[in-house]
C-alpha atoms as a PDB file:
ATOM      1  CA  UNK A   1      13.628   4.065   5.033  1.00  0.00           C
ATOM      2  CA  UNK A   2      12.256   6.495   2.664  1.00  0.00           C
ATOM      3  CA  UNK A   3      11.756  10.434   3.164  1.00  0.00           C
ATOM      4  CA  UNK A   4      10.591  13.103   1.125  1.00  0.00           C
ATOM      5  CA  UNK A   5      10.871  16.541   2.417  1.00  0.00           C
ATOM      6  CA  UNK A   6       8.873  19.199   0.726  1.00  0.00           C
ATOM      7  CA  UNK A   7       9.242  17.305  -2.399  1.00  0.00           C
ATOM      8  CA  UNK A   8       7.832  18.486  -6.085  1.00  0.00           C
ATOM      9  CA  UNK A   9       8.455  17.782  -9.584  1.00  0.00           C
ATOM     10  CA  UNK A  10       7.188  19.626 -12.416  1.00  0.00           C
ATOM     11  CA  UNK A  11       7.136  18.980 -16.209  1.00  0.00           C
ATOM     12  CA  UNK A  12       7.011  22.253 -17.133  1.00  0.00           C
ATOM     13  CA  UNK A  13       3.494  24.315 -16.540  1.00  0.00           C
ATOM     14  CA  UNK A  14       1.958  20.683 -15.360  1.00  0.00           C
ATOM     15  CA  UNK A  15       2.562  19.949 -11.556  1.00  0.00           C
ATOM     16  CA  UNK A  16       4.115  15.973 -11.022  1.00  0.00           C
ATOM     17  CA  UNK A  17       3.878  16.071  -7.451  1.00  0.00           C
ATOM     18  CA  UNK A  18       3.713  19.359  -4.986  1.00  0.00           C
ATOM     19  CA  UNK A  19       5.232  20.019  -1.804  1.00  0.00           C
ATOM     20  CA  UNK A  20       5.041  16.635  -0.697  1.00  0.00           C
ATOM     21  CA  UNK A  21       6.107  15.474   3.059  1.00  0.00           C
ATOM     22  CA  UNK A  22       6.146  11.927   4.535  1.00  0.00           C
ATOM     23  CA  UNK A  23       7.959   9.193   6.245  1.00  0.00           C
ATOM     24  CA  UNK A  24       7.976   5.934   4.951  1.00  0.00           C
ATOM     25  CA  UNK A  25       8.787   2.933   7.351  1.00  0.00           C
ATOM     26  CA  UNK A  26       9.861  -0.761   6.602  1.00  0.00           C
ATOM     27  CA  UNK A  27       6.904  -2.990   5.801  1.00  0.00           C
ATOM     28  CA  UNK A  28       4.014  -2.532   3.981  1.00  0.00           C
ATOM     29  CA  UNK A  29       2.671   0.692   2.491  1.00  0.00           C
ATOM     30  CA  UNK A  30      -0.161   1.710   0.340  1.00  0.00           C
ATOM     31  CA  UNK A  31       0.528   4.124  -2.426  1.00  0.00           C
ATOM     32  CA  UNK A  32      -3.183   5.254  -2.997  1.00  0.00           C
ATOM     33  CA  UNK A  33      -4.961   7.693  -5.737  1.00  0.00           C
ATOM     34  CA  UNK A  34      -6.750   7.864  -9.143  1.00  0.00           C
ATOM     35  CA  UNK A  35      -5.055   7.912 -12.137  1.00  0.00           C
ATOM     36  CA  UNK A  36      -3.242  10.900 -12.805  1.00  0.00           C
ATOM     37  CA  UNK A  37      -3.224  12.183  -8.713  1.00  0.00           C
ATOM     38  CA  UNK A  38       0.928  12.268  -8.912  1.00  0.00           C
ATOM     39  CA  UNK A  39       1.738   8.616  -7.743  1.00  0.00           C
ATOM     40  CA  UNK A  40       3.705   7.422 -10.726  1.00  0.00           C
ATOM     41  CA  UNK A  41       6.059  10.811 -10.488  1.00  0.00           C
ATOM     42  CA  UNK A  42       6.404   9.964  -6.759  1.00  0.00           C
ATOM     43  CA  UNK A  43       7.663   6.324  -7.335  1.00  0.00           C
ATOM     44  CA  UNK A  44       9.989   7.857  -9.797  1.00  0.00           C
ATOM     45  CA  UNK A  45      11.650  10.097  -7.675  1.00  0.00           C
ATOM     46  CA  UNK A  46      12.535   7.412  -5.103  1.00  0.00           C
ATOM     47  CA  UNK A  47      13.452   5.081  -7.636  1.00  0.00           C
ATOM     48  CA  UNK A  48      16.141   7.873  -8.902  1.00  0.00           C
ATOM     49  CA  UNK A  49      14.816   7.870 -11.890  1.00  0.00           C
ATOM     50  CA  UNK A  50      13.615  12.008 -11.711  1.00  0.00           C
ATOM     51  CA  UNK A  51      15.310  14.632  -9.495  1.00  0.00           C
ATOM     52  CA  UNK A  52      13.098  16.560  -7.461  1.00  0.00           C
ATOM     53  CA  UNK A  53      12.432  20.182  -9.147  1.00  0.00           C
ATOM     54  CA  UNK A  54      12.264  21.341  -5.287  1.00  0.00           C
ATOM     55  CA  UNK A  55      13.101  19.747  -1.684  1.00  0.00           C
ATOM     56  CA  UNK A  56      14.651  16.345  -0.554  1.00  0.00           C
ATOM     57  CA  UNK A  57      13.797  12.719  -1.570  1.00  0.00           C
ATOM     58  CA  UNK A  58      16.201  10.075   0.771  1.00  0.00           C
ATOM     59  CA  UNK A  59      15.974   6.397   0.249  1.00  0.00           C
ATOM     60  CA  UNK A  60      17.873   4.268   3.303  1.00  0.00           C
ATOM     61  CA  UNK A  61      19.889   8.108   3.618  1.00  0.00           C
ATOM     62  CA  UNK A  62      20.758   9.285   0.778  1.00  0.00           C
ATOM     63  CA  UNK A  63      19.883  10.270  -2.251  1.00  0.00           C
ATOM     64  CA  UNK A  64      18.566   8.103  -4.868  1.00  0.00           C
ATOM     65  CA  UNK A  65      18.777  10.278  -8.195  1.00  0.00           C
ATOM     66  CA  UNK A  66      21.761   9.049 -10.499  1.00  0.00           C
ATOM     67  CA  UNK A  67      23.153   6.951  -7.383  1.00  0.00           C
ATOM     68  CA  UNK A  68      23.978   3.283  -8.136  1.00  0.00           C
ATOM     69  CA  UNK A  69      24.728   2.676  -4.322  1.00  0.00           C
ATOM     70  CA  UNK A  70      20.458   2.954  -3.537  1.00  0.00           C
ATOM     71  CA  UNK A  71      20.106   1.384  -6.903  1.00  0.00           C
ATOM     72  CA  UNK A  72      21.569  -2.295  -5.436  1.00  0.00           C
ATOM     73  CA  UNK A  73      19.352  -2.159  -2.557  1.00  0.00           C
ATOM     74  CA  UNK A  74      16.522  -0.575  -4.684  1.00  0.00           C
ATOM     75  CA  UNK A  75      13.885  -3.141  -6.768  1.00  0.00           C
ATOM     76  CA  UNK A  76      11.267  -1.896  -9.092  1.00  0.00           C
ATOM     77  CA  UNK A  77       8.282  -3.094 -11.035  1.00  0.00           C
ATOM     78  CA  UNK A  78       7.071  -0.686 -13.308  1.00  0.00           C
ATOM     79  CA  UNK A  79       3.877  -0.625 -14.678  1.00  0.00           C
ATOM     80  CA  UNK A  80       4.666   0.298 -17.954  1.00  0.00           C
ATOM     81  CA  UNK A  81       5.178  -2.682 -20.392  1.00  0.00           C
ATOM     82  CA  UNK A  82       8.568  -2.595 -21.693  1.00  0.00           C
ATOM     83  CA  UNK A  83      10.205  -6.267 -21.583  1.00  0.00           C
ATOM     84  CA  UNK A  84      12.448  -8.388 -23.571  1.00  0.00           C
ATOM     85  CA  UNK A  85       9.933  -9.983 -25.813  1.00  0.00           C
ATOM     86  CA  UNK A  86      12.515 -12.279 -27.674  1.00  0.00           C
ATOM     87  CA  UNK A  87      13.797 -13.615 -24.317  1.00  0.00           C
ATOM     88  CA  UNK A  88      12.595 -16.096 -22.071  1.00  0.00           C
ATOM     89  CA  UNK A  89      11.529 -15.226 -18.307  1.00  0.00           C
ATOM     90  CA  UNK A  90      14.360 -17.061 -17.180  1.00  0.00           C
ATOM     91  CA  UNK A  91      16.711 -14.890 -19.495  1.00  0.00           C
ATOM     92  CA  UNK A  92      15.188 -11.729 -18.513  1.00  0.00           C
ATOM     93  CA  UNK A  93      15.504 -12.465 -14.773  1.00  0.00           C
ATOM     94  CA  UNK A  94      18.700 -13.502 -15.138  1.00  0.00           C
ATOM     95  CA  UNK A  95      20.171 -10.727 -17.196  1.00  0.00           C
ATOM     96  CA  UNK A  96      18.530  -8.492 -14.396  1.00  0.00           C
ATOM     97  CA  UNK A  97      20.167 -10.281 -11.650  1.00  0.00           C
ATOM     98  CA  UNK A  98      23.591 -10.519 -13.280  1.00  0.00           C
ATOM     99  CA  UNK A  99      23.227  -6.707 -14.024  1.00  0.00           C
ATOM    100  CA  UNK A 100      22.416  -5.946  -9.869  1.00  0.00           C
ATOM    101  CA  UNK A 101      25.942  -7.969  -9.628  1.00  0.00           C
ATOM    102  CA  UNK A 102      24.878 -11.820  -7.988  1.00  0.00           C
ATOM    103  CA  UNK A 103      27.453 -13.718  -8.468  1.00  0.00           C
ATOM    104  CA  UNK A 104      27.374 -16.403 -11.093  1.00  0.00           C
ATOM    105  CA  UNK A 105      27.804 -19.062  -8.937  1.00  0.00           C
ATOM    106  CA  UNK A 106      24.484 -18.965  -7.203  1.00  0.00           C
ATOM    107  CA  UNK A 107      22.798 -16.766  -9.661  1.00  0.00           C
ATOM    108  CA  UNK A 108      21.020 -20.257 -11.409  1.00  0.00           C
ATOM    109  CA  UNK A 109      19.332 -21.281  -8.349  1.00  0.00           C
ATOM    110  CA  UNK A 110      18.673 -17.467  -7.107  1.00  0.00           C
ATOM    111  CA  UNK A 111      16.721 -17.161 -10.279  1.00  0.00           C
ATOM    112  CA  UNK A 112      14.080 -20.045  -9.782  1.00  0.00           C
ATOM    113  CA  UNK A 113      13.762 -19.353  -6.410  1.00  0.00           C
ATOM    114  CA  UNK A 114      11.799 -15.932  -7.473  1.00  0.00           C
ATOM    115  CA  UNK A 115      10.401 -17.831 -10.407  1.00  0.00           C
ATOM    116  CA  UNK A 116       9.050 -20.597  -8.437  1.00  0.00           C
ATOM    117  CA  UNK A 117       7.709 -17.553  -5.787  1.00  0.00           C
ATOM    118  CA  UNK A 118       6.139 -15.633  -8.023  1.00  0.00           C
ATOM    119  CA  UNK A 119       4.486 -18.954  -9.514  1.00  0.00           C
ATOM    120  CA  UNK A 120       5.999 -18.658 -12.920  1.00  0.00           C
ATOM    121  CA  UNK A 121       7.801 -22.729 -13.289  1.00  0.00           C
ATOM    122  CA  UNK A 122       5.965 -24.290 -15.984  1.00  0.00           C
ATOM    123  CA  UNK A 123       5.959 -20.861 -17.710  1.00  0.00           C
ATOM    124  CA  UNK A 124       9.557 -19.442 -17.266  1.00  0.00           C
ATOM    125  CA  UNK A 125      10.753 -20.914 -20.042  1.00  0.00           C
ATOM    126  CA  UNK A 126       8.454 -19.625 -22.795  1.00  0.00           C
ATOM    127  CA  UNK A 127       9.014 -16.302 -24.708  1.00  0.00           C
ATOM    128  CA  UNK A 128       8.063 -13.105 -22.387  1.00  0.00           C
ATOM    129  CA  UNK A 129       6.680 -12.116 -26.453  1.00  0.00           C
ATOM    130  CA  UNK A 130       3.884 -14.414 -25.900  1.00  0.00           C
ATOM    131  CA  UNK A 131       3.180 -14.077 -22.385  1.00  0.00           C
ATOM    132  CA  UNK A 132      -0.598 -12.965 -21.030  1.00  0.00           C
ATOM    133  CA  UNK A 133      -0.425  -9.570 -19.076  1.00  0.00           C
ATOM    134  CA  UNK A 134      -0.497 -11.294 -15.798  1.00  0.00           C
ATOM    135  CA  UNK A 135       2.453 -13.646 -16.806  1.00  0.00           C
ATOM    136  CA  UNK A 136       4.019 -10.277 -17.868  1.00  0.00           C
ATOM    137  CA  UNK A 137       2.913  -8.884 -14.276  1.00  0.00           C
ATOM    138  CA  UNK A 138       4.639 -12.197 -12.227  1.00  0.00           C
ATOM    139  CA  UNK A 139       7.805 -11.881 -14.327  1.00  0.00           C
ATOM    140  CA  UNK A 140       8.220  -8.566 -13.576  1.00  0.00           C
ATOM    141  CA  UNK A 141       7.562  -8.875 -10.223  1.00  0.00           C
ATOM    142  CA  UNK A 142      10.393 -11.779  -9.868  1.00  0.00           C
ATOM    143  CA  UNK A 143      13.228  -9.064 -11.514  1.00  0.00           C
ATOM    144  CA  UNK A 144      12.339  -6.981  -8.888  1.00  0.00           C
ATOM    145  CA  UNK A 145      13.397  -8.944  -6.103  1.00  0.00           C
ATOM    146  CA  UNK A 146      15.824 -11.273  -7.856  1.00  0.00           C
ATOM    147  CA  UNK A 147      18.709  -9.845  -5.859  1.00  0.00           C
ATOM    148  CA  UNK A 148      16.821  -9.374  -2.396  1.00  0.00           C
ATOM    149  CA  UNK A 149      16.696  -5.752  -2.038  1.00  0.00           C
ATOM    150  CA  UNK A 150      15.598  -3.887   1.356  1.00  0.00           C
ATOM    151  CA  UNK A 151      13.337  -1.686  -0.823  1.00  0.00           C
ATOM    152  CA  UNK A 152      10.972  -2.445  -3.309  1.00  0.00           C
ATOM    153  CA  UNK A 153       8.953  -0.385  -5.298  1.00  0.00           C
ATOM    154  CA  UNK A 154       5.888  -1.841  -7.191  1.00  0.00           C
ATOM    155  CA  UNK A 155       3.719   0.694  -9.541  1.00  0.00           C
ATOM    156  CA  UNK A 156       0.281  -0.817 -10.257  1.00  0.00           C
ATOM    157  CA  UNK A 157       1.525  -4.446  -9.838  1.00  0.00           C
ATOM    158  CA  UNK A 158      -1.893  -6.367  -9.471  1.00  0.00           C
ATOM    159  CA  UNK A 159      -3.464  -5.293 -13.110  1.00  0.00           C
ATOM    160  CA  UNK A 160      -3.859  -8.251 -15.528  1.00  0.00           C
ATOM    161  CA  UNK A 161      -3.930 -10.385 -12.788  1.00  0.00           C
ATOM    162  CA  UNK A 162      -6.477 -12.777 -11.953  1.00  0.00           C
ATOM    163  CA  UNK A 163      -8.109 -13.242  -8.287  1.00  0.00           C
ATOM    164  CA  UNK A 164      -6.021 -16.334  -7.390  1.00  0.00           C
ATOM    165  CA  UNK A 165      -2.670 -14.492  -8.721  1.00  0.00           C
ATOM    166  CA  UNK A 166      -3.650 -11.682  -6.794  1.00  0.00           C
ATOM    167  CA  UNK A 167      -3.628 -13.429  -3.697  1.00  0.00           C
ATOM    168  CA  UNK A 168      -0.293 -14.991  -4.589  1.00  0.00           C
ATOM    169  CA  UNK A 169       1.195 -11.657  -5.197  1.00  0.00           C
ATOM    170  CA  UNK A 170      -0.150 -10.629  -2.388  1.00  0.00           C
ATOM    171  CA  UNK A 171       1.469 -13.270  -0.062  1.00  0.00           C
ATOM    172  CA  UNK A 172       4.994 -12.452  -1.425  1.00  0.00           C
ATOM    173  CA  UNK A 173       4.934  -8.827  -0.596  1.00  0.00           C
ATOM    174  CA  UNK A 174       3.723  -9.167   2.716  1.00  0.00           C
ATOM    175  CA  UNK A 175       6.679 -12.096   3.369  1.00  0.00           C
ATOM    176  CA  UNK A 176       9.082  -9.635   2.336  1.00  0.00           C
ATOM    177  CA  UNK A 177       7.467  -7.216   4.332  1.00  0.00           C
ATOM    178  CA  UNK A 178       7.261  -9.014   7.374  1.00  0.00           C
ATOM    179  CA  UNK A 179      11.183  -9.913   6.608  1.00  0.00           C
ATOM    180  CA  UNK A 180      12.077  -5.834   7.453  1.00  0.00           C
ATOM    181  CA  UNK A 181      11.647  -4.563   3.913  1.00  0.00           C
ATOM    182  CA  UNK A 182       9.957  -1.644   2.746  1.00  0.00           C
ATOM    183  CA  UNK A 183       7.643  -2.125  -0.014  1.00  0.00           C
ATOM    184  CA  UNK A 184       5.538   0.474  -1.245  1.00  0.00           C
ATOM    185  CA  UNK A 185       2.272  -0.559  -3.723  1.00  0.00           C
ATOM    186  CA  UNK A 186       0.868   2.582  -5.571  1.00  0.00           C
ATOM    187  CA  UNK A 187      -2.339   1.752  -6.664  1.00  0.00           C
ATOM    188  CA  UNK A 188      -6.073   3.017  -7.444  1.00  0.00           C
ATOM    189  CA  UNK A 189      -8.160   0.488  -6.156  1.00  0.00           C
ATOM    190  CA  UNK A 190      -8.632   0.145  -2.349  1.00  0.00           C
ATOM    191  CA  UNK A 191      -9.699  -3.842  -2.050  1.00  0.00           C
ATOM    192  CA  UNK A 192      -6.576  -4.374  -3.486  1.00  0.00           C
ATOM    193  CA  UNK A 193      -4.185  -3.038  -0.344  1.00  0.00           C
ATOM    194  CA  UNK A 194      -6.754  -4.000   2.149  1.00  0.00           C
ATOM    195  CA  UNK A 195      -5.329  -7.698   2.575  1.00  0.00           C
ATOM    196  CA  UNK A 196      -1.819  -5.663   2.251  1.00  0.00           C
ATOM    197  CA  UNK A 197      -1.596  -3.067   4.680  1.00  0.00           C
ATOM    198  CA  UNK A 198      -3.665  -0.466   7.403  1.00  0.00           C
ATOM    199  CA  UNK A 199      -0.610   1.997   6.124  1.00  0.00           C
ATOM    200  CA  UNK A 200      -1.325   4.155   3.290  1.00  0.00           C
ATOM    201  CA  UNK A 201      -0.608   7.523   1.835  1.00  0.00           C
ATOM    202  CA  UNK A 202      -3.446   9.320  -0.215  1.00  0.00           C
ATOM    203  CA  UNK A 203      -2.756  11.598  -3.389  1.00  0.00           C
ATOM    204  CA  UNK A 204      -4.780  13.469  -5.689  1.00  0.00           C
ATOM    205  CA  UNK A 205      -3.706  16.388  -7.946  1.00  0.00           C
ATOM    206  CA  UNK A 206      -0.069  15.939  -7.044  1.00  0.00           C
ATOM    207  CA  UNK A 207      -0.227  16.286  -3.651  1.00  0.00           C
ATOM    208  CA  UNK A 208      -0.576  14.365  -0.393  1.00  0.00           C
ATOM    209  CA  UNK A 209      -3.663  14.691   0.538  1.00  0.00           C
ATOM    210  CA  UNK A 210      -3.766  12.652   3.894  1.00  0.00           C
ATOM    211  CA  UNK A 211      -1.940   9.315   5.183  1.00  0.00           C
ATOM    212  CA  UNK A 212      -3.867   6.984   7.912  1.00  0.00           C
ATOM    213  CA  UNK A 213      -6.191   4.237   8.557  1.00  0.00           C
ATOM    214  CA  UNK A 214      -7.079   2.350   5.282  1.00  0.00           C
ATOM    215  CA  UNK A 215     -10.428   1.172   7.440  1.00  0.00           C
ATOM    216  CA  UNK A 216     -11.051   4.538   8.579  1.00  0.00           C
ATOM    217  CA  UNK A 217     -10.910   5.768   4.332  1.00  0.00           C
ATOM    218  CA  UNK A 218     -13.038   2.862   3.583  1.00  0.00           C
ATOM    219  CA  UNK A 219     -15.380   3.310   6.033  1.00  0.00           C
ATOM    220  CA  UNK A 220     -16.740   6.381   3.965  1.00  0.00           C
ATOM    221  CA  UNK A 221     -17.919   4.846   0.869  1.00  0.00           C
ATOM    222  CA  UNK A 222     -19.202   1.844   2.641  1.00  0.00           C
ATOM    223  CA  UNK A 223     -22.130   3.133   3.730  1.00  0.00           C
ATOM    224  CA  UNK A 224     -23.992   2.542   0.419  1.00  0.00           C
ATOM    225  CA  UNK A 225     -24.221  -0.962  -1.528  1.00  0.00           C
ATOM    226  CA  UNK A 226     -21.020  -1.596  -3.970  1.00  0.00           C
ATOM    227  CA  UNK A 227     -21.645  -2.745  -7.758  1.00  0.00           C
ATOM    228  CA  UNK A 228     -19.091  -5.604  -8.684  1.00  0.00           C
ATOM    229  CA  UNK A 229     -18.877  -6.485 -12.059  1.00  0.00           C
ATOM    230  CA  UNK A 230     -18.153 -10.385 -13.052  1.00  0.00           C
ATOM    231  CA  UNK A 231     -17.009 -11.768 -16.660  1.00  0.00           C
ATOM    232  CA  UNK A 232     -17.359 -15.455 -16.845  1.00  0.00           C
ATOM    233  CA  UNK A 233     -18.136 -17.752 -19.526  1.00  0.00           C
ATOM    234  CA  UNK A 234     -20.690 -19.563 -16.615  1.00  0.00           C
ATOM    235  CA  UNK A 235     -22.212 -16.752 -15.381  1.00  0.00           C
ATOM    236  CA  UNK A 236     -25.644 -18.292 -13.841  1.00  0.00           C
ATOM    237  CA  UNK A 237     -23.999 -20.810 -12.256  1.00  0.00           C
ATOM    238  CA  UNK A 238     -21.603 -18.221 -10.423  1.00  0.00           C
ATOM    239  CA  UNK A 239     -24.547 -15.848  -9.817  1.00  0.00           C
ATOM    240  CA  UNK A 240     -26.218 -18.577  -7.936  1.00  0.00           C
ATOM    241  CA  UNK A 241     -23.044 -19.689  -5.785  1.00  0.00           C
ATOM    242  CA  UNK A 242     -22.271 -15.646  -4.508  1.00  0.00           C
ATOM    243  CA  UNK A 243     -26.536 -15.626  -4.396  1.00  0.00           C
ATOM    244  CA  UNK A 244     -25.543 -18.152  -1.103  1.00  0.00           C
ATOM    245  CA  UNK A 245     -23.615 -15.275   1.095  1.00  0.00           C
ATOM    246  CA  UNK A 246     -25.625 -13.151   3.150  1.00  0.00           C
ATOM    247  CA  UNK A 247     -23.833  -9.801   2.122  1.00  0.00           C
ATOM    248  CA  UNK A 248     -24.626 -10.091  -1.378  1.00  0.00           C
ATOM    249  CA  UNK A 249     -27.819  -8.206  -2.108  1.00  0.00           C
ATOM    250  CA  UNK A 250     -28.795  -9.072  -5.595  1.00  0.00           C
ATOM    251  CA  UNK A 251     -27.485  -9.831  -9.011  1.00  0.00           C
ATOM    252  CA  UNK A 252     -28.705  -8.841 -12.068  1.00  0.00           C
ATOM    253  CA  UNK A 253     -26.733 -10.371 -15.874  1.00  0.00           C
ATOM    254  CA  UNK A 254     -26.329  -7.556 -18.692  1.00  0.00           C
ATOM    255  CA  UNK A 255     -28.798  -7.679 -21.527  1.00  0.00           C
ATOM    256  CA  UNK A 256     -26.092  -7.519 -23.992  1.00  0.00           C
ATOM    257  CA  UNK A 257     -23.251  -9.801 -22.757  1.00  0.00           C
ATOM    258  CA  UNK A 258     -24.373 -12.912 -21.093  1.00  0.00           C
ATOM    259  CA  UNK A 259     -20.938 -13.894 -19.535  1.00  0.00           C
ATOM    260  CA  UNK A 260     -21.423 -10.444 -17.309  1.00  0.00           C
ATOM    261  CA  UNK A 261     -23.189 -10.398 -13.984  1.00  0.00           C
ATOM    262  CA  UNK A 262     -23.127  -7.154 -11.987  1.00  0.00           C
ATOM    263  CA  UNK A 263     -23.826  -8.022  -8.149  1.00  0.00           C
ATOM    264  CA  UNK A 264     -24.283  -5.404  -5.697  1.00  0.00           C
ATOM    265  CA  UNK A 265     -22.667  -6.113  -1.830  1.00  0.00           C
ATOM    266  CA  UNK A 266     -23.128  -4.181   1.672  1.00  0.00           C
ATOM    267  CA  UNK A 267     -20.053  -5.608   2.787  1.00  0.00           C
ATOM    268  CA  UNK A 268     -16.925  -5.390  -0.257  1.00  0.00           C
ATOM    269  CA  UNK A 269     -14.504  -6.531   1.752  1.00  0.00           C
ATOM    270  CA  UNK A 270     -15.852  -9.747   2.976  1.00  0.00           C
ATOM    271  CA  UNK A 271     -16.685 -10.695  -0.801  1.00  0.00           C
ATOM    272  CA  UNK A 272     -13.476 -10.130  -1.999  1.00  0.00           C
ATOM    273  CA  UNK A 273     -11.954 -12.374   0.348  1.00  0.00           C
ATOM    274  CA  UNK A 274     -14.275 -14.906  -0.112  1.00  0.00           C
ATOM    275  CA  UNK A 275     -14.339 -14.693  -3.749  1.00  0.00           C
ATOM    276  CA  UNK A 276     -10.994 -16.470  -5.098  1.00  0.00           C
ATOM    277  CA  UNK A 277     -12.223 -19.296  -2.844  1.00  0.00           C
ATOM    278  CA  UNK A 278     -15.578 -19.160  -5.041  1.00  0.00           C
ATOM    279  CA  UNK A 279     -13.691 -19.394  -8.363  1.00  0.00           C
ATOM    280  CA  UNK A 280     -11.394 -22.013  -7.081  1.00  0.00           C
ATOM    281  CA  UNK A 281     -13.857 -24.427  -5.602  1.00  0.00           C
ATOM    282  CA  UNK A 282     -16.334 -23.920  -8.656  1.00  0.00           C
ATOM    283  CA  UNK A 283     -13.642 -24.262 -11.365  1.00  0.00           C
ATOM    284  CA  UNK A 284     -14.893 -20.941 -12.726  1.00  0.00           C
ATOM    285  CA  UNK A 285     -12.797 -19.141 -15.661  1.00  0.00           C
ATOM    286  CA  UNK A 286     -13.426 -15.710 -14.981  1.00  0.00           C
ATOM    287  CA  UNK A 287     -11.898 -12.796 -17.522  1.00  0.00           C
ATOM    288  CA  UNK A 288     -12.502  -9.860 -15.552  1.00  0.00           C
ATOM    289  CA  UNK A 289     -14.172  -8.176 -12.453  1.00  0.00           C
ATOM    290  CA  UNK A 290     -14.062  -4.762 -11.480  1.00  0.00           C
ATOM    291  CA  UNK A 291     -16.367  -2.212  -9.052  1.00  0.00           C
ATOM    292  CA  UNK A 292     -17.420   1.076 -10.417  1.00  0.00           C
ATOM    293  CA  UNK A 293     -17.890   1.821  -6.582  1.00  0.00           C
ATOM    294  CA  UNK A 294     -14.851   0.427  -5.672  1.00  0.00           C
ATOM    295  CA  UNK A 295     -11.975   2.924  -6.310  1.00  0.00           C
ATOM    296  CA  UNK A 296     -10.698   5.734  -4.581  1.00  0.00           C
ATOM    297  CA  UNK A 297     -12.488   8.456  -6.914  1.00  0.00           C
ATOM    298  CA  UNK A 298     -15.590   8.235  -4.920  1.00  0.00           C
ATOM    299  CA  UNK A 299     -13.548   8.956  -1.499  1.00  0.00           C
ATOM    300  CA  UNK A 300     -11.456  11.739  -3.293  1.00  0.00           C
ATOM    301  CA  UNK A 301     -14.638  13.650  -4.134  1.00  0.00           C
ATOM    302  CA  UNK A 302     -16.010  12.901  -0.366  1.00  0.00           C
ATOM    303  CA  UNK A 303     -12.202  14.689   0.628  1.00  0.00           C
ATOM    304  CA  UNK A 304     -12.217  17.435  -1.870  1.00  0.00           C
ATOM    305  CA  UNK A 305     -15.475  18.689  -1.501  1.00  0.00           C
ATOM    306  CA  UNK A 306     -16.125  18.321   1.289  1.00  0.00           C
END
């Protein structure tokens, strides 16, 4: 559904993306690098929004720079923050599904049908202006795929939100996934697309560096224990309750901050599915977690050098 043949892009001396080749089928596909390794620039050159400096980019055949007829079948979630603060979410997802031409008579219950999916009813009819950056994330999200399209492009679409909203996400891509669609998730951290997708693309420095087996890239930083980070105004209590799985090998609280607990696992993947049912069942608030270990920078510098 998607094809880029010899692609690059350049801005100038700096190199977007270079020489890129791949195939990208309907469902799910992982979009995978650091910050900066070119996957931004790729997203915008399917999403029409650059022209390739050099070679072909196709969406479903043709061409997708300046060409409304990809743009109707075409969604996008950007990461950039750029919304209609003054508006409500159901405004904004409205105007964006009366400008991808739904017609008016079943635009109204089209729109909170993705509101209610991307779990945004109670909230829908606030301000986007005073909207938390996962409420941001879920309203963007539900513009994206207010009018159904058979591609859709998210860039980053998980950050801001917290484990139970990831999951949720997470269930509505693969549904439209498993409905024929192509979706395509760029992203930098790997436990993210492993409840997605085994199908992923790798970039660094603007080009493709290899596309395969998300278990098989995993596999190589798994071999040593994984640091996990934990904010949480109850942060004993939590340490004690992921103290109860086997894989978890110790936790130690920061000297400074006494809502953070860093806890170090042999086995990442089983504690971040088991985790949202942790918070859930323990009524913990938790502000943030993030791995140091658990990105793709470690695997790109296993890649590069070798």
């Amino acid at each position: 559904m998607i094809a880029l043949e010899n692609a690059s892009r350049w801005y100038q001396q700096v190199i977007g993306i270079n020489d890129v080749t791949c195939q990208i089928p309907p469902g799910m596909t992982a979009l995978l690098g650091p910050n900066g390794a070119g996957k931004s620039t790729m997203l915008k050159l399917i999403t029409g929004q650059l022209k390739p400096t050099k070679g072909r980019v196709q969406v479903l055949g043709q061409e997708p720079f300046a060409n409304p007829k990809v743009y109707q079948k075409l969604g996008y979630c950007p990461e950039i923050e750029n919304n209609y603060d003054e508006m409500t979410g159901y405004e904004f997802v409205t105007l964006m599904g009366a400008m991808t031409g739904i017609p008016s008579a079943t635009l109204k219950n089209r729109v909170h049908e993705v509101v209610e999916m991307v779990g945004m009813t109670v909230n829908a009819g606030r301000k986007i202006g005073g909207y938390s950056k996962g409420m941001r994330q879920r309203i963007k999200v539900a513009q994206g795929i207010i009018h159904d399209p058979d591609v859709l492009i998210l860039d980053e679409p998980m950050n801001g939100l917290d484990p139970v909203g990831r999951r949720e996400m997470t269930k509505v891509f693969l549904d439209m996934a498993a409905a024929g669609k192509c979706v395509v998730v760029s992203s930098h951290i790997l436990y993210e697309v492993e409840a997605m997708t085994s199908n992923i693309l790798l970039m660094h420095r603007g080009r493709l560096m290899a596309q395969g087996n998300v278990y098989h890239i995993r596999s190589l930083i798994d071999s040593h224990p994984h640091r996990i980070t934990i904010t949480t105004s109850d942060a004993r209590r939590l340490a004690a309750k992921t103290l109860d799985l086997p894989y978890v090998l110790g936790v130690k609280f920061d000297s400074h901050d006494p809502r953070k607990l860093e806890l170090e696992t042999h086995s990442p993947h089983l504690f971040y599915s088991a985790f949202p049912d942790i918070v859930l069942e323990g009524g913990f608030v938790v502000e943030n977690y993030e791995s140091p270990d658990n990105n793709l920078e470690a695997v790109f510098r296993y890649l590069v050098n070798g």
